[in-house]
Protein backbone atom coordinates (compact mmCIF):
# COMPACT_ATOMS: atom_id res chain seq x y z
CA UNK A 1 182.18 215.28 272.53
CA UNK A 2 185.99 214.66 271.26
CA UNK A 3 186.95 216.19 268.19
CA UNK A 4 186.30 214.24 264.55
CA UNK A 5 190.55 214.92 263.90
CA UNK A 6 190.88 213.32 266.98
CA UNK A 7 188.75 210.54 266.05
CA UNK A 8 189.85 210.23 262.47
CA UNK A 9 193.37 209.65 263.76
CA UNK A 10 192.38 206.46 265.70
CA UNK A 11 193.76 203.07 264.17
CA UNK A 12 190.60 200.87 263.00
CA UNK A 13 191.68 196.85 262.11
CA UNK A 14 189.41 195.39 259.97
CA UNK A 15 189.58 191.48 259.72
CA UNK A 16 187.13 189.74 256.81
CA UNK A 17 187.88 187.04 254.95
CA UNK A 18 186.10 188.61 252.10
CA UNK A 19 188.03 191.33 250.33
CA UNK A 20 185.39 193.07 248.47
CA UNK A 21 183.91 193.48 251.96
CA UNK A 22 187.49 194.61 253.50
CA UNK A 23 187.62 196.79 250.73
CA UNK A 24 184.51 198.26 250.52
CA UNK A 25 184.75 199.29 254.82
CA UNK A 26 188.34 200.41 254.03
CA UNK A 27 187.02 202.85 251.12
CA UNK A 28 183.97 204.27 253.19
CA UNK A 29 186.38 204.71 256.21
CA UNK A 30 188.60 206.64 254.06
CA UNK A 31 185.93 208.94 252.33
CA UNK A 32 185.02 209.98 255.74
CA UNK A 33 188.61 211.16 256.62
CA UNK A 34 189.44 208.11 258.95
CA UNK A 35 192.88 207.82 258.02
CA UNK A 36 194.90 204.71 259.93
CA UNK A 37 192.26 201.99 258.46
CA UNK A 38 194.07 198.66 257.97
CA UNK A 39 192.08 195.09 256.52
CA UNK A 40 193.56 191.99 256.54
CA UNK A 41 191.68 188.81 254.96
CA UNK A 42 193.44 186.40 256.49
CA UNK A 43 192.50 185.66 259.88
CA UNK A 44 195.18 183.40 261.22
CA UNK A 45 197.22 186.61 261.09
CA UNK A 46 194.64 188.56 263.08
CA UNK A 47 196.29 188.46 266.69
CA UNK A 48 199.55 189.30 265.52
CA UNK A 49 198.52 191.97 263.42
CA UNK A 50 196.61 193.24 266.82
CA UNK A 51 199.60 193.07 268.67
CA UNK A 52 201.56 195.08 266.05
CA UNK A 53 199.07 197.64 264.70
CA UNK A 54 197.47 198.04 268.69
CA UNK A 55 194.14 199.14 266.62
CA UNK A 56 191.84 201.26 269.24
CA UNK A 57 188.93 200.02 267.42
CA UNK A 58 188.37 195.91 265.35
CA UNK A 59 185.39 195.09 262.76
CA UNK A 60 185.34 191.43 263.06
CA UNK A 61 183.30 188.86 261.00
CA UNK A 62 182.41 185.49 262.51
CA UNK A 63 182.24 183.84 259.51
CA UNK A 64 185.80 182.94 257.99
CA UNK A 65 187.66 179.70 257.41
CA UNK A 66 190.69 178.40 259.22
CA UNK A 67 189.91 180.65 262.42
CA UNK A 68 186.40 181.93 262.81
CA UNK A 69 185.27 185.02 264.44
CA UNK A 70 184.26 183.52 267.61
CA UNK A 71 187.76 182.05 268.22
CA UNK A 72 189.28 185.37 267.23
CA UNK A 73 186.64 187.41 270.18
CA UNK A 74 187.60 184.61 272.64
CA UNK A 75 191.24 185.38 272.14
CA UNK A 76 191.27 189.00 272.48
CA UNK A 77 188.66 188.97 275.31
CA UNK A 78 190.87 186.30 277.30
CA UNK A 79 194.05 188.88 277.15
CA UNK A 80 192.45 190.17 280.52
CA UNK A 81 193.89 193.85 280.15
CA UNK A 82 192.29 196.86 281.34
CA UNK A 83 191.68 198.19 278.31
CA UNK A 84 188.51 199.09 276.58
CA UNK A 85 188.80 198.06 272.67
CA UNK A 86 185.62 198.08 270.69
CA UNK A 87 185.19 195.06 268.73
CA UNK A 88 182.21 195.32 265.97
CA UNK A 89 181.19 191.95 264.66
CA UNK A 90 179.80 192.54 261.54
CA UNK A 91 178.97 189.72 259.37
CA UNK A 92 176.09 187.69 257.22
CA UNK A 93 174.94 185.61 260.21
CA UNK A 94 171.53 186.90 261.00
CA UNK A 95 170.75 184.19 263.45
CA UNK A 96 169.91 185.23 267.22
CA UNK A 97 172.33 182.38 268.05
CA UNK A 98 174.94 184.10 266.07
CA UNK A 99 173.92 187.26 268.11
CA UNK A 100 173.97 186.04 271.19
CA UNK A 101 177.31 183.71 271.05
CA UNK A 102 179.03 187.04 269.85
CA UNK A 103 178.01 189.08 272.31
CA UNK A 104 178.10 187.02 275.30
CA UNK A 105 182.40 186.53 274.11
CA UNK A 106 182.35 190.09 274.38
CA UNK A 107 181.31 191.79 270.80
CA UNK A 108 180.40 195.38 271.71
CA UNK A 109 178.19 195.76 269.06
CA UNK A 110 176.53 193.70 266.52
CA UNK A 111 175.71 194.65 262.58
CA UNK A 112 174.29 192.30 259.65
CA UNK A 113 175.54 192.55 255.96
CA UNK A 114 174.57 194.69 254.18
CA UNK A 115 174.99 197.51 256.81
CA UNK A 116 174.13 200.87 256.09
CA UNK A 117 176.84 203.25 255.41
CA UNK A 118 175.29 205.46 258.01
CA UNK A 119 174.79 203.66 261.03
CA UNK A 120 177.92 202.02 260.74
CA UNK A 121 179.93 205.08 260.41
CA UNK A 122 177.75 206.57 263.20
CA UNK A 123 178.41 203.50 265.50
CA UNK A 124 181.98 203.50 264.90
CA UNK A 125 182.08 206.56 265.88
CA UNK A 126 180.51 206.30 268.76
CA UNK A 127 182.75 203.58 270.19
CA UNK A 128 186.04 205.51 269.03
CA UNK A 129 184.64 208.28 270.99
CA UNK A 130 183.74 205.81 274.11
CA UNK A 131 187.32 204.46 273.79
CA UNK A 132 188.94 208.02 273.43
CA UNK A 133 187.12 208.90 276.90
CA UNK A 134 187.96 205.58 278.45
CA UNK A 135 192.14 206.27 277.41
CA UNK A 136 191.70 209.38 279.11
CA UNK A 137 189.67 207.90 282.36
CA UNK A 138 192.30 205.74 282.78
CA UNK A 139 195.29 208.30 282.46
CA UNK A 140 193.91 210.92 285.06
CA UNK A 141 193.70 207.77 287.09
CA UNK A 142 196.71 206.76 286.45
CA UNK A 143 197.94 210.55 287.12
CA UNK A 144 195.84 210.65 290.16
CA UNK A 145 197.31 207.33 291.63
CA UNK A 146 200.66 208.90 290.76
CA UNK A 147 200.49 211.91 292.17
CA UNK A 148 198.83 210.36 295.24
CA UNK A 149 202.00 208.12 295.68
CA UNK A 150 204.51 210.94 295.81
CA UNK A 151 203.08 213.42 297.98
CA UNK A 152 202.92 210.44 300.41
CA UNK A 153 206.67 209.20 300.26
């Protein structure tokens, strides 16, 4: 298990059009010591703001105007890079449809408003943690690859 400081250090992106909502996951972030939390309401400035803030971890809701959620999944999950970044869809849409579209464009997890405070602290957590391990997976690989190359030249 990685260390909470660790975790709490990790850069969370949370993109609602709703700011009570954005607020309200910002605040509860905060309170449990999670301390590189940034909302935006505005989802036309979501991809830039990914490419600038490089969050390790995105709470996405599908329901916005101008660019919806699903557009906003699509895009991330079409920048084919190796890395593992949690995406949390968590919006009002309770329909399997809703479900299933999200997670078939590559949500990682799924959560209906209202959430409880637990399980989505607990499930952020979790995927932090899975992302953590992943970065380091793919350094020692990296280091292994590397270290392979030179002993061979």
């Amino acid at each position: 298990m990685i260390s909470e400081p660790l975790l709490h250090k990790m850069k969370i992106l949370v993109v609602d059009d709703d700011r009570m909502t954005v607020t309200l996951l910002e605040q509860l972030l905060q309170r449990n010591g999670y301390c590189r939390v940034l909302g935006i309401t505005d989802s036309r400035n979501a991809l830039d703001t990914c490419t600038n803030f490089d969050p390790d971890l995105i709470s996405l809701d599908i329901i916005m105007p101008d660019v919806d959620g699903f557009s906003l999944l699509e895009a991330l999950r079409s920048d084919a890079s190796e890395t593992f970044l949690p995406i949390v869809v968590l919006t009002a849409d309770v329909s399997e449809e809703a479900k299933a579209r999200a997670l078939e464009a590559g949500a990682t997890d799924f959560l209906v408003k209202p959430v409880s405070q637990t399980e989505a602290l607990l499930r952020i957590r979790n995927l932090l943690e899975t992302r953590r391990l992943s970065e380091s997976f793919r350094f020692a690989e990296y280091l292994s690859h590397f270290g392979t190359s030179n002993v061979q030249n």
